[in-house]
PDB file of N, CA and C in Angstrom:
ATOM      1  N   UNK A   1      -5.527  19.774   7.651  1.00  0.00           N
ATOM      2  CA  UNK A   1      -4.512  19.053   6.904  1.00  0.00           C
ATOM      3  C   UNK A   1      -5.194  18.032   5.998  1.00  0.00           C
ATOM      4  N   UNK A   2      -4.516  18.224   4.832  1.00  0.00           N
ATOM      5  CA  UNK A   2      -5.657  17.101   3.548  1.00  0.00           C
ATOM      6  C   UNK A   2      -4.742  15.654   3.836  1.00  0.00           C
ATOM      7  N   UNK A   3      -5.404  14.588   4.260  1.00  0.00           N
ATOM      8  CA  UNK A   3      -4.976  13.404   4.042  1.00  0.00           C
ATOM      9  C   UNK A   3      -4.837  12.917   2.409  1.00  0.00           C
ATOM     10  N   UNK A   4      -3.535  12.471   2.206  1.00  0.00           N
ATOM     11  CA  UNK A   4      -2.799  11.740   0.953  1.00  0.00           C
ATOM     12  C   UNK A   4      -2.186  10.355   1.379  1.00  0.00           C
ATOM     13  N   UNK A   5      -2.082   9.981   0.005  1.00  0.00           N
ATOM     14  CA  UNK A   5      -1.759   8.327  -0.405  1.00  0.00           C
ATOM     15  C   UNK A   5      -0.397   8.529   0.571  1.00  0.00           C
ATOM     16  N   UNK A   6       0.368   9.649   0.595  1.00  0.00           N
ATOM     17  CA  UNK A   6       1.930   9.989   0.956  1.00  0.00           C
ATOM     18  C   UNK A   6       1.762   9.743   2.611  1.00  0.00           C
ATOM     19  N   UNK A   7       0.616   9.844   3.504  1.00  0.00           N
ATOM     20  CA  UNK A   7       0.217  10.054   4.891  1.00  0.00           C
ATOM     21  C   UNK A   7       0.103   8.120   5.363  1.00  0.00           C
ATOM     22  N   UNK A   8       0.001   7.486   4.583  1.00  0.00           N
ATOM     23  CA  UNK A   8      -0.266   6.103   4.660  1.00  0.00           C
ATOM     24  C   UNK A   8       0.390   4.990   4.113  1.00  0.00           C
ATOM     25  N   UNK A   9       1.300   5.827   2.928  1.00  0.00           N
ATOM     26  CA  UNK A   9       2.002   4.476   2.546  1.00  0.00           C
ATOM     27  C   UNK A   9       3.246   4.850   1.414  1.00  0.00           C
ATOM     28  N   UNK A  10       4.014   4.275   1.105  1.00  0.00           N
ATOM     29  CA  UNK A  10       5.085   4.487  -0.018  1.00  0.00           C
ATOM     30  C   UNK A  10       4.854   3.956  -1.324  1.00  0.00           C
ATOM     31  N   UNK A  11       5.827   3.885  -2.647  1.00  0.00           N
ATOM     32  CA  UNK A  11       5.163   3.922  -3.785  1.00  0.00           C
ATOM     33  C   UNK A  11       6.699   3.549  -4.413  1.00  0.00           C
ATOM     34  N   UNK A  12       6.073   2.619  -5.490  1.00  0.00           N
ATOM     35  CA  UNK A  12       7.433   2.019  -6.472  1.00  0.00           C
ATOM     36  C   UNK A  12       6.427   2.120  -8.079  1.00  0.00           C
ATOM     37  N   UNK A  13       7.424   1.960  -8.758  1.00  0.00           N
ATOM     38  CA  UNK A  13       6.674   2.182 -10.352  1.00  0.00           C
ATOM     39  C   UNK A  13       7.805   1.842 -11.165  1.00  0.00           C
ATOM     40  N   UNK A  14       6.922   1.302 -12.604  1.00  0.00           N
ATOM     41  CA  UNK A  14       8.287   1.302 -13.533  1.00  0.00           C
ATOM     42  C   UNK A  14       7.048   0.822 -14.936  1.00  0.00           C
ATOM     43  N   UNK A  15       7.606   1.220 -15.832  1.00  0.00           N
ATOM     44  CA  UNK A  15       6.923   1.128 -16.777  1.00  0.00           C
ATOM     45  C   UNK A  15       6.875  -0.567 -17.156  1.00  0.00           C
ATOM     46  N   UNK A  16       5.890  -0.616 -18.383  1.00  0.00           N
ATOM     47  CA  UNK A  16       5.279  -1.969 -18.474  1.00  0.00           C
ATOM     48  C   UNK A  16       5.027  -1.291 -20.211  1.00  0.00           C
ATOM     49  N   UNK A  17       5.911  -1.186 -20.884  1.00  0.00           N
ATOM     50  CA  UNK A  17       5.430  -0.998 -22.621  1.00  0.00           C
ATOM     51  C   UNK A  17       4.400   0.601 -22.299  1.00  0.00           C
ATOM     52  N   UNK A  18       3.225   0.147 -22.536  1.00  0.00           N
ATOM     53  CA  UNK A  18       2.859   1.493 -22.716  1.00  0.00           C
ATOM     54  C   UNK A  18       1.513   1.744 -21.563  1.00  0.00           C
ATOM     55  N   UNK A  19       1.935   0.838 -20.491  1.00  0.00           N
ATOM     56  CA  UNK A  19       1.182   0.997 -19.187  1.00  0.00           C
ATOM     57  C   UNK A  19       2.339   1.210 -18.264  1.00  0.00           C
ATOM     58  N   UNK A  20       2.248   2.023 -16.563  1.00  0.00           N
ATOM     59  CA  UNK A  20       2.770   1.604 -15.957  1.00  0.00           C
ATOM     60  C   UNK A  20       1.606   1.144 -14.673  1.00  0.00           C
ATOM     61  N   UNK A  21       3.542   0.742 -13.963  1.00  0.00           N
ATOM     62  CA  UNK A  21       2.621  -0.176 -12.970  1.00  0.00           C
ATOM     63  C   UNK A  21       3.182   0.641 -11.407  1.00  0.00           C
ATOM     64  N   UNK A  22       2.101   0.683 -11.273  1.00  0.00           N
ATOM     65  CA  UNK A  22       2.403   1.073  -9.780  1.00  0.00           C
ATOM     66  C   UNK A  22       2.443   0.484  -8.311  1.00  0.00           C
ATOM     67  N   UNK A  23       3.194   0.084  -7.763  1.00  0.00           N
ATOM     68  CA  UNK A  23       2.811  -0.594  -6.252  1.00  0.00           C
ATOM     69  C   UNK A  23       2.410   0.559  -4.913  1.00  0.00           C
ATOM     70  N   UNK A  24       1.298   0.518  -4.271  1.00  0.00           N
ATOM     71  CA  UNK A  24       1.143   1.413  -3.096  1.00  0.00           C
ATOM     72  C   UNK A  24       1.557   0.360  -1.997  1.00  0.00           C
ATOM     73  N   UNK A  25       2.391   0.378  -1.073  1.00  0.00           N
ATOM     74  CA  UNK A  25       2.520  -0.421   0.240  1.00  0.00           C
ATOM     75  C   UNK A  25       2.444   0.590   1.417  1.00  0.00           C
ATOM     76  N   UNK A  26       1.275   0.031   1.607  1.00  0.00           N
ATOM     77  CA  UNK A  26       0.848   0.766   3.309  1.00  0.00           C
ATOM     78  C   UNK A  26       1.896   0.264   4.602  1.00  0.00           C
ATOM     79  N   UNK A  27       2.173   1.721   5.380  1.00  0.00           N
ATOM     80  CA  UNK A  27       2.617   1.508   6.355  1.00  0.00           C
ATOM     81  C   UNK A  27       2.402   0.355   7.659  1.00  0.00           C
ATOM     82  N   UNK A  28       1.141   0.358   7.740  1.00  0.00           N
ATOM     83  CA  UNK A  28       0.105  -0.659   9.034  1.00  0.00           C
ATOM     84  C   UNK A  28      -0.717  -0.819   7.820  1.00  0.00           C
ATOM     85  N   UNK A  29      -1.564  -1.803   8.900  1.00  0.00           N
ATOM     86  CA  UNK A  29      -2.751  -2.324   8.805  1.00  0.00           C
ATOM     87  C   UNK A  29      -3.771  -1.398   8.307  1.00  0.00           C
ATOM     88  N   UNK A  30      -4.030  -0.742   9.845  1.00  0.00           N
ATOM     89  CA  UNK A  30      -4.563   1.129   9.304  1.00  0.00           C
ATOM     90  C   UNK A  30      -4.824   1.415   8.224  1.00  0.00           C
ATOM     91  N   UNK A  31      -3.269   1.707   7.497  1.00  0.00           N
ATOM     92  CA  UNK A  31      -3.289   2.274   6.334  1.00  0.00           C
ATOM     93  C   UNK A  31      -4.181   2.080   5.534  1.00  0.00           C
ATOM     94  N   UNK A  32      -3.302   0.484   5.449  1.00  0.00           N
ATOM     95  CA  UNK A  32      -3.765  -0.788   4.257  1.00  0.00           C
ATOM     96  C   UNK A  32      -5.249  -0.516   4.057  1.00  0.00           C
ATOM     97  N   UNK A  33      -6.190  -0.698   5.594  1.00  0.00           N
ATOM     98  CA  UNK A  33      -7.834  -0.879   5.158  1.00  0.00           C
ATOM     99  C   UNK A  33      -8.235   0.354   4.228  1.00  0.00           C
ATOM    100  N   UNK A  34      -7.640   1.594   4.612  1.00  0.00           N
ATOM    101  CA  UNK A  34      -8.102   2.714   4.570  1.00  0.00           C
ATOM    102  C   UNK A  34      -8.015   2.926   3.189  1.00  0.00           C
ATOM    103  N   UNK A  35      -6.746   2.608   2.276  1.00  0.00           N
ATOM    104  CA  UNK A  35      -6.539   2.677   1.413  1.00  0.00           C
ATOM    105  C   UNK A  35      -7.442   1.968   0.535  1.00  0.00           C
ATOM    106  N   UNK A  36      -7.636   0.397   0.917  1.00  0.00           N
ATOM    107  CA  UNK A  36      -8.578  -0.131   0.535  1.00  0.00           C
ATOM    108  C   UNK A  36      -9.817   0.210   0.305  1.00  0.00           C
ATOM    109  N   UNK A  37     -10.746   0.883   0.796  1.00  0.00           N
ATOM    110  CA  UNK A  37     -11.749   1.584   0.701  1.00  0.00           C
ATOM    111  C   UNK A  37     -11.846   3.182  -0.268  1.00  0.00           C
ATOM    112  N   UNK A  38     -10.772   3.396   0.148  1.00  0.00           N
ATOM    113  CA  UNK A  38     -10.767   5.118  -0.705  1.00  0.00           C
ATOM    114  C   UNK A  38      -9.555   5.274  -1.789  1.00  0.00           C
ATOM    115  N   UNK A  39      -8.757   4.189  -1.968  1.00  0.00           N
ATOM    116  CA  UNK A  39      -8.057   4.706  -3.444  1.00  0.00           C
ATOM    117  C   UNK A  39      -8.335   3.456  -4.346  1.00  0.00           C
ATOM    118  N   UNK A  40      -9.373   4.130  -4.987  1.00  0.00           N
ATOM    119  CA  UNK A  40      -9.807   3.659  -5.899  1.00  0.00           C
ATOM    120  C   UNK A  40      -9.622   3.703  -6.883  1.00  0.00           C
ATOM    121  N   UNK A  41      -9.811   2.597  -8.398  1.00  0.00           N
ATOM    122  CA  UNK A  41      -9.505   2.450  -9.245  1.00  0.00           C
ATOM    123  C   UNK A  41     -10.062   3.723 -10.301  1.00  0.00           C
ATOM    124  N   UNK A  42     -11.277   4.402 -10.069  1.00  0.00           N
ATOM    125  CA  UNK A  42     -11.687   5.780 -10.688  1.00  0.00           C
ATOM    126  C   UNK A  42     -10.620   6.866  -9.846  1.00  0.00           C
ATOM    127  N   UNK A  43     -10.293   7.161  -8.425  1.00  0.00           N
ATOM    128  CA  UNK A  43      -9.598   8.277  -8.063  1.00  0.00           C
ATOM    129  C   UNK A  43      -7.985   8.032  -8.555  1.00  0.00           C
ATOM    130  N   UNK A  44      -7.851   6.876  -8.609  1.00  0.00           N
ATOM    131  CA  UNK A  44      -6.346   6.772  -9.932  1.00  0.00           C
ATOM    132  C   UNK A  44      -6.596   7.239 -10.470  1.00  0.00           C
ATOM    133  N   UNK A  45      -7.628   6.841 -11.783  1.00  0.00           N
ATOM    134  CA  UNK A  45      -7.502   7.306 -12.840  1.00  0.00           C
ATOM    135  C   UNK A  45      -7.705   8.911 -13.002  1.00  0.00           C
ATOM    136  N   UNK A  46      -8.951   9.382 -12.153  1.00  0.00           N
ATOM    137  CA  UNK A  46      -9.424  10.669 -12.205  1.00  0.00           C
ATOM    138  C   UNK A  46      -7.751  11.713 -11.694  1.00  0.00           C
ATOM    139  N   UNK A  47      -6.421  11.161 -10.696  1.00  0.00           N
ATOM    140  CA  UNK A  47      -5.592  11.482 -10.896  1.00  0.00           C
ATOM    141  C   UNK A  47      -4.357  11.698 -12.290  1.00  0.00           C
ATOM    142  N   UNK A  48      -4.627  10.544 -12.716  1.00  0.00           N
ATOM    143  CA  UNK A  48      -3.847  10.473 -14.222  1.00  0.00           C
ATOM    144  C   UNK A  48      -4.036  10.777 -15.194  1.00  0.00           C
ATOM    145  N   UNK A  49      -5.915  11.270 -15.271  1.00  0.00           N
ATOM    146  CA  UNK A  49      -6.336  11.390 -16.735  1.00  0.00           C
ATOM    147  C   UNK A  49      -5.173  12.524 -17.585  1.00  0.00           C
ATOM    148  N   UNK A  50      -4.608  13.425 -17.670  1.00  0.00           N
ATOM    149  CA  UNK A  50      -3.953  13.919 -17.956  1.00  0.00           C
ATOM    150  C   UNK A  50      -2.364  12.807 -18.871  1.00  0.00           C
ATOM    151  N   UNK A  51      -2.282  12.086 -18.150  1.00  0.00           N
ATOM    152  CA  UNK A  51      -1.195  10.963 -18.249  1.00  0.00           C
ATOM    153  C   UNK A  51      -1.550   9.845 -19.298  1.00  0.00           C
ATOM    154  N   UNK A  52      -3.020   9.431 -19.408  1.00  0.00           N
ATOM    155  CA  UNK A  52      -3.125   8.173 -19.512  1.00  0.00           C
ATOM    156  C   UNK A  52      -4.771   8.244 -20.123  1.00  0.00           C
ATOM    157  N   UNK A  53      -5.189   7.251 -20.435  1.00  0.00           N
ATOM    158  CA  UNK A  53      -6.531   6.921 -21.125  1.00  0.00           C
ATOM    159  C   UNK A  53      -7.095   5.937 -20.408  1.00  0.00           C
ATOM    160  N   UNK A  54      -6.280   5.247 -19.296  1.00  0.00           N
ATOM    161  CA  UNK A  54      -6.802   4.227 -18.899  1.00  0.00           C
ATOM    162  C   UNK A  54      -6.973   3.165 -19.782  1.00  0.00           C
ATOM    163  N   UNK A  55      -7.657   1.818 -19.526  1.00  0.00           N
ATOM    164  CA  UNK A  55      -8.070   1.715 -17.814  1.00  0.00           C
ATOM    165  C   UNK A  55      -6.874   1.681 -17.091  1.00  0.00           C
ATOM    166  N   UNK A  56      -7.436   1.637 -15.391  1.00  0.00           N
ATOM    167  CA  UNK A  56      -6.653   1.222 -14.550  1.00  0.00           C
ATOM    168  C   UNK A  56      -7.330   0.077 -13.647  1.00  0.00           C
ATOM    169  N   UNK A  57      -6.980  -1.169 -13.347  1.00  0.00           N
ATOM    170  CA  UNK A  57      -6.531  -2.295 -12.746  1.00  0.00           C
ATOM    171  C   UNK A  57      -5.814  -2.382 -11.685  1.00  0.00           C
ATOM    172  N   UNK A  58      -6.452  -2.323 -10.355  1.00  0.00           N
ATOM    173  CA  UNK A  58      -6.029  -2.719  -8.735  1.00  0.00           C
ATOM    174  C   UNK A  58      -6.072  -3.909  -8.596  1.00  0.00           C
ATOM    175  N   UNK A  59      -4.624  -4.376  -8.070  1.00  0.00           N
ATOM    176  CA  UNK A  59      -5.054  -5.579  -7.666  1.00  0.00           C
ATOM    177  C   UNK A  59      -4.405  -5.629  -5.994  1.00  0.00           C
ATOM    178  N   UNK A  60      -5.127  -5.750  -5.171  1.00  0.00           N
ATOM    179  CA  UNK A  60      -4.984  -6.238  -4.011  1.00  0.00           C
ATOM    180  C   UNK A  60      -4.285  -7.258  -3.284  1.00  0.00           C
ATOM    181  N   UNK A  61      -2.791  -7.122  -2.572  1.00  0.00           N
ATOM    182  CA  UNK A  61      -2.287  -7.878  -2.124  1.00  0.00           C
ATOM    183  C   UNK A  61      -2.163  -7.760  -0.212  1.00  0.00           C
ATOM    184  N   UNK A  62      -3.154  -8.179   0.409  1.00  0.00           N
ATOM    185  CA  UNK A  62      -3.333  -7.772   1.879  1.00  0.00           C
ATOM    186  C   UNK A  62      -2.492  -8.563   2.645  1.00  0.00           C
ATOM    187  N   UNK A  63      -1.526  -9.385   2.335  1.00  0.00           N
ATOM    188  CA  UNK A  63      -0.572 -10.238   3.102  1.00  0.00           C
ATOM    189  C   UNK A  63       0.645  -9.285   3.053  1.00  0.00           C
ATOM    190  N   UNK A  64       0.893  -8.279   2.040  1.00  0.00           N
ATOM    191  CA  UNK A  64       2.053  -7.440   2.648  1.00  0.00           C
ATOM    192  C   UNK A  64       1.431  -6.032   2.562  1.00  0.00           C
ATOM    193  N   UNK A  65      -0.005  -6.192   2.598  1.00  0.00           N
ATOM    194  CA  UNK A  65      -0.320  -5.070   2.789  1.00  0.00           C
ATOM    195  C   UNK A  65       0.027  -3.455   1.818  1.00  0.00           C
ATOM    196  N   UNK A  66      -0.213  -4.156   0.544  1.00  0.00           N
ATOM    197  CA  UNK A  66      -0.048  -3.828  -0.515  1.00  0.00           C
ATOM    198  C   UNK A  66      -1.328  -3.863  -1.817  1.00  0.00           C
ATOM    199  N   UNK A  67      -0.722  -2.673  -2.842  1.00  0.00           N
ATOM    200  CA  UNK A  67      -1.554  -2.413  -4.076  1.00  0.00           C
ATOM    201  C   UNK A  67      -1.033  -2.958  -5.345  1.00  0.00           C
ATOM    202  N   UNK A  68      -1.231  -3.099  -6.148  1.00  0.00           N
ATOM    203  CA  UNK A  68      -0.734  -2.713  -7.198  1.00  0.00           C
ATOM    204  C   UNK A  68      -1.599  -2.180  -8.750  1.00  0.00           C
ATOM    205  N   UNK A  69      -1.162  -0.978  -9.212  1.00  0.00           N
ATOM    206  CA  UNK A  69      -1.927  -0.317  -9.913  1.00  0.00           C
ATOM    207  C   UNK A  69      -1.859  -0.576 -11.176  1.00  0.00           C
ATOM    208  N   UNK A  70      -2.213  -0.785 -12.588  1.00  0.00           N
ATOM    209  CA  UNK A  70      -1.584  -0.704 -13.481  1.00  0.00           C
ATOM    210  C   UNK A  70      -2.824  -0.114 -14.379  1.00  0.00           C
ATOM    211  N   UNK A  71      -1.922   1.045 -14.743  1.00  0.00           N
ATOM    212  CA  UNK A  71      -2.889   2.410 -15.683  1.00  0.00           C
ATOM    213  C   UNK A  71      -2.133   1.473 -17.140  1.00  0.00           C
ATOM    214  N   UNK A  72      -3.594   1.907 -17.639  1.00  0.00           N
ATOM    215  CA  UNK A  72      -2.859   1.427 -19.463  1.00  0.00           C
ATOM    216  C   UNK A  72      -3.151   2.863 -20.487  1.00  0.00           C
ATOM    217  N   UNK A  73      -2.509   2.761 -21.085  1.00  0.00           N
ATOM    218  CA  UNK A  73      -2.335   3.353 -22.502  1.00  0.00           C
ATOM    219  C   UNK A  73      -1.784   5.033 -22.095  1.00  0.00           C
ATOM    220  N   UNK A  74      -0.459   5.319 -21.927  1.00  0.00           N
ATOM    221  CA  UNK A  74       0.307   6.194 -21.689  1.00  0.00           C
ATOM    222  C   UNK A  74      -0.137   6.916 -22.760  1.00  0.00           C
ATOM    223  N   UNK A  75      -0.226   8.242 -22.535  1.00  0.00           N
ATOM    224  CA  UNK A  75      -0.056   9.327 -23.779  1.00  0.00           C
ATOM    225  C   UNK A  75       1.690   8.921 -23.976  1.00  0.00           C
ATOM    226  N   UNK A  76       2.321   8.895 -25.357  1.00  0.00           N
ATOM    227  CA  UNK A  76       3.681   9.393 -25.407  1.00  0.00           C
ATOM    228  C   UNK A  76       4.557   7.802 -25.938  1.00  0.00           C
ATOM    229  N   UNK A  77       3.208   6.651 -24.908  1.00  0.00           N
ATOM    230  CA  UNK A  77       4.240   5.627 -25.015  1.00  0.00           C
ATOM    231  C   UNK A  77       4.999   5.125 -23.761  1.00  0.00           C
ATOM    232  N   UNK A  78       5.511   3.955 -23.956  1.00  0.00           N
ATOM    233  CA  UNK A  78       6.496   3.805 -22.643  1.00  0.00           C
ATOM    234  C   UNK A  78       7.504   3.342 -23.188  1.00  0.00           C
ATOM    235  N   UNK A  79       9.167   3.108 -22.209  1.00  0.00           N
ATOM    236  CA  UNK A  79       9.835   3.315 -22.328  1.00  0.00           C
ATOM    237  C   UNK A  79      10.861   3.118 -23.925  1.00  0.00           C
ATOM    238  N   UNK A  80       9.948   2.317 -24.894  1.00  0.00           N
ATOM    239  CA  UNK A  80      10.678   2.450 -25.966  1.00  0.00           C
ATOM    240  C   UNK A  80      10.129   3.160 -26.911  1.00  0.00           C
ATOM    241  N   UNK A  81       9.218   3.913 -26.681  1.00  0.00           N
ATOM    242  CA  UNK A  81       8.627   4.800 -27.634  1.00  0.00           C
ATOM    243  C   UNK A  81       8.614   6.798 -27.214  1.00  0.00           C
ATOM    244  N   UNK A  82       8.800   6.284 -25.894  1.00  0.00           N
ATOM    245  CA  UNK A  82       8.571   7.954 -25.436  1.00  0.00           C
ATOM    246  C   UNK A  82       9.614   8.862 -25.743  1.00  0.00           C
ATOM    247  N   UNK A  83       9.369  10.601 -25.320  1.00  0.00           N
ATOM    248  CA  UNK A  83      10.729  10.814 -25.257  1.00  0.00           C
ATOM    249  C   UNK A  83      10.537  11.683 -23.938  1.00  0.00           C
ATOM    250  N   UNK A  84      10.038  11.267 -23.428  1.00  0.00           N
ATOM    251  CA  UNK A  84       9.581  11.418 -21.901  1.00  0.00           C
ATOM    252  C   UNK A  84      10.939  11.689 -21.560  1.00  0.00           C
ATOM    253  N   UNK A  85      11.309  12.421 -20.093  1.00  0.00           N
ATOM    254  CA  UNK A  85      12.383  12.700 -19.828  1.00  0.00           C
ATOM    255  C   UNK A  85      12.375  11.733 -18.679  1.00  0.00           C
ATOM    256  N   UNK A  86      11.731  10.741 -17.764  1.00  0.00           N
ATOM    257  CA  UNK A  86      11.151   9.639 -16.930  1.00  0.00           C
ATOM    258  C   UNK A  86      11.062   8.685 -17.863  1.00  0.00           C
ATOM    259  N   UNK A  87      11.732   8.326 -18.640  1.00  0.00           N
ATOM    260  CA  UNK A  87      11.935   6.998 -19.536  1.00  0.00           C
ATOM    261  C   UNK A  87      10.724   6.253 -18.854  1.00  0.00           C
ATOM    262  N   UNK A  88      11.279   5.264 -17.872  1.00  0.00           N
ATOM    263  CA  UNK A  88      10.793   4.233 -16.742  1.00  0.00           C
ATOM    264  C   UNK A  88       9.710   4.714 -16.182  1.00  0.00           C
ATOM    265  N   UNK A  89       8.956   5.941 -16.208  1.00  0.00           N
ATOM    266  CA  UNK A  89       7.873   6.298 -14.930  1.00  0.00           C
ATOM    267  C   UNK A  89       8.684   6.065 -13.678  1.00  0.00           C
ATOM    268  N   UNK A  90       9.175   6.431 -12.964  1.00  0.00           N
ATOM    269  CA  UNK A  90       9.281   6.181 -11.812  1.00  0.00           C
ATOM    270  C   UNK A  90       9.264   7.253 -11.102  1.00  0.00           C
ATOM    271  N   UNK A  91       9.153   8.806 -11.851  1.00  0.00           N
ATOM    272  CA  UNK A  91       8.472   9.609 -11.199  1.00  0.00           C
ATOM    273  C   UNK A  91       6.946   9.571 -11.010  1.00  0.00           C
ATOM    274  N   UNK A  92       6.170   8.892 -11.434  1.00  0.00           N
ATOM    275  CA  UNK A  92       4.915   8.690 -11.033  1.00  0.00           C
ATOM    276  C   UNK A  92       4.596   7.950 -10.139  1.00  0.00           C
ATOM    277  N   UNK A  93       5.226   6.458  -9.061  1.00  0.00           N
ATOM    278  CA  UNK A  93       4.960   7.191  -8.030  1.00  0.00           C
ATOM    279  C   UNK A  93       4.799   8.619  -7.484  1.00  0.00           C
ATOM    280  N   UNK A  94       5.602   9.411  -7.386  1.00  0.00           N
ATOM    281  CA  UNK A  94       5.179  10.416  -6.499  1.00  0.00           C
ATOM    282  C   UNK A  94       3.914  11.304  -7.060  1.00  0.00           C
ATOM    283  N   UNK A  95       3.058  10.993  -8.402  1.00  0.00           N
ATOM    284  CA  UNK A  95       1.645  11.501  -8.203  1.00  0.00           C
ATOM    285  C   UNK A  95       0.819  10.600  -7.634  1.00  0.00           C
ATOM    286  N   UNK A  96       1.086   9.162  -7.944  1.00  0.00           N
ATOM    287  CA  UNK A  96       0.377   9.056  -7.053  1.00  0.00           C
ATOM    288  C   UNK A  96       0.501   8.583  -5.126  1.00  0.00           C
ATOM    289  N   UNK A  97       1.577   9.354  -4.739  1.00  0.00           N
ATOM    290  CA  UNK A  97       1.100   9.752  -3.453  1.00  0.00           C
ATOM    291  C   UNK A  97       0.663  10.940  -2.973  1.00  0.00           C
ATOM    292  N   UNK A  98       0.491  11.719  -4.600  1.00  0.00           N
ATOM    293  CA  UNK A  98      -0.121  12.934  -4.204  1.00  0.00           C
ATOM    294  C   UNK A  98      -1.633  12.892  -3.857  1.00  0.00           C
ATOM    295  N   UNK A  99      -2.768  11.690  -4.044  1.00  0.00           N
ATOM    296  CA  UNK A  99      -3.453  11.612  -4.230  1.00  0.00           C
ATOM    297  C   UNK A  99      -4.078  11.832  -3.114  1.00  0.00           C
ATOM    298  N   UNK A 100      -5.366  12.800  -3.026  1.00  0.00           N
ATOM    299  CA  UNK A 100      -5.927  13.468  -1.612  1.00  0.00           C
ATOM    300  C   UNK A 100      -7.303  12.099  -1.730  1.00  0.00           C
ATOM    301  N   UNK A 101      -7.053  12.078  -0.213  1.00  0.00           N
ATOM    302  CA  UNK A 101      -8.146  10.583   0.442  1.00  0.00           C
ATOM    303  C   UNK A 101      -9.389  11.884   0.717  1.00  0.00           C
ATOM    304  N   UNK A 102     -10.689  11.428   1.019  1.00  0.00           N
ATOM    305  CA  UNK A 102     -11.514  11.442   2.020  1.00  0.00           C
ATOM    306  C   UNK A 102     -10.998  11.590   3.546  1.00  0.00           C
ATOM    307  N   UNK A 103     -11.819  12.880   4.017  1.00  0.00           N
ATOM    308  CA  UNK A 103     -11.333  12.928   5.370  1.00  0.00           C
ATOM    309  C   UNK A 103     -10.231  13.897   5.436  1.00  0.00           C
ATOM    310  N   UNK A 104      -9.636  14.087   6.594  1.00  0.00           N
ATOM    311  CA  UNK A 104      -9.008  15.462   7.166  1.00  0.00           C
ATOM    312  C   UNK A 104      -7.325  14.923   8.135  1.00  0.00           C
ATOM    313  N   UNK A 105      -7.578  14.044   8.327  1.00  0.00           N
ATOM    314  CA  UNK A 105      -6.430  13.311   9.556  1.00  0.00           C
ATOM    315  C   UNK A 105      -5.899  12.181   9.179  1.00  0.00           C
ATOM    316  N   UNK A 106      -4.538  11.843   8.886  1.00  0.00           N
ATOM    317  CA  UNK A 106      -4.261  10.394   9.070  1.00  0.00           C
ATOM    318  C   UNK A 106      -4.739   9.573  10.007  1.00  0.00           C
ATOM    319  N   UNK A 107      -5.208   8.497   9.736  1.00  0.00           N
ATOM    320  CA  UNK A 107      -5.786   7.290  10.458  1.00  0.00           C
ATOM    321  C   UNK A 107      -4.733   6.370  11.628  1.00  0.00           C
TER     322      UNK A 107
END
């Protein structure tokens, strides 16, 4: 079984002009470290390149045991320029809890 971002934690998003922003909030502690170590600001991006030009910007919030991501420069634009059918991104959370960790087992 491939361990994913989806095995450790949930996901909110909403666009930001022509970045979005993503929050990862880990289930436990667990999660949180794990995440910390292996979703990284290159395995974002190396997930989005398709989406985005980058950069992307983690910033670390370990008191609720939380991420927050913010990819810049959308292909397309954000929500007042696109004609994206996800205006807002908020289907992107769910790529990135598609994102496969290191390792074989949830933690």
């Amino acid at each position: 079984m491939k361990l994913t971002v989806r095995d450790l934690a949930h996901c909110r998003a909403g666009d930001k002009g022509h970045a979005v922003n993503i929050s990862v909030i880990a289930y436990d502690s667990a999660g949180y470290d794990r995440l910390a170590r292996e979703l990284t600001e290159e395995r974002v991006m190396a997930a989005f390149t398709a989406l985005a030009d980058g950069p992307v910007t983690r910033y670390d919030l370990p008191k609720v045991k939380a991420f927050n991501f913010v990819i810049e420069h959308l292909r397309g634009g954000g929500v007042t320029a696109t004609a994206a059918l996800d205006i807002h991104g908020k289907s992107l959370s769910s790529l990135m809890l598609t994102i496969a960790l290191p390792g074989n087992e949830p933690s």
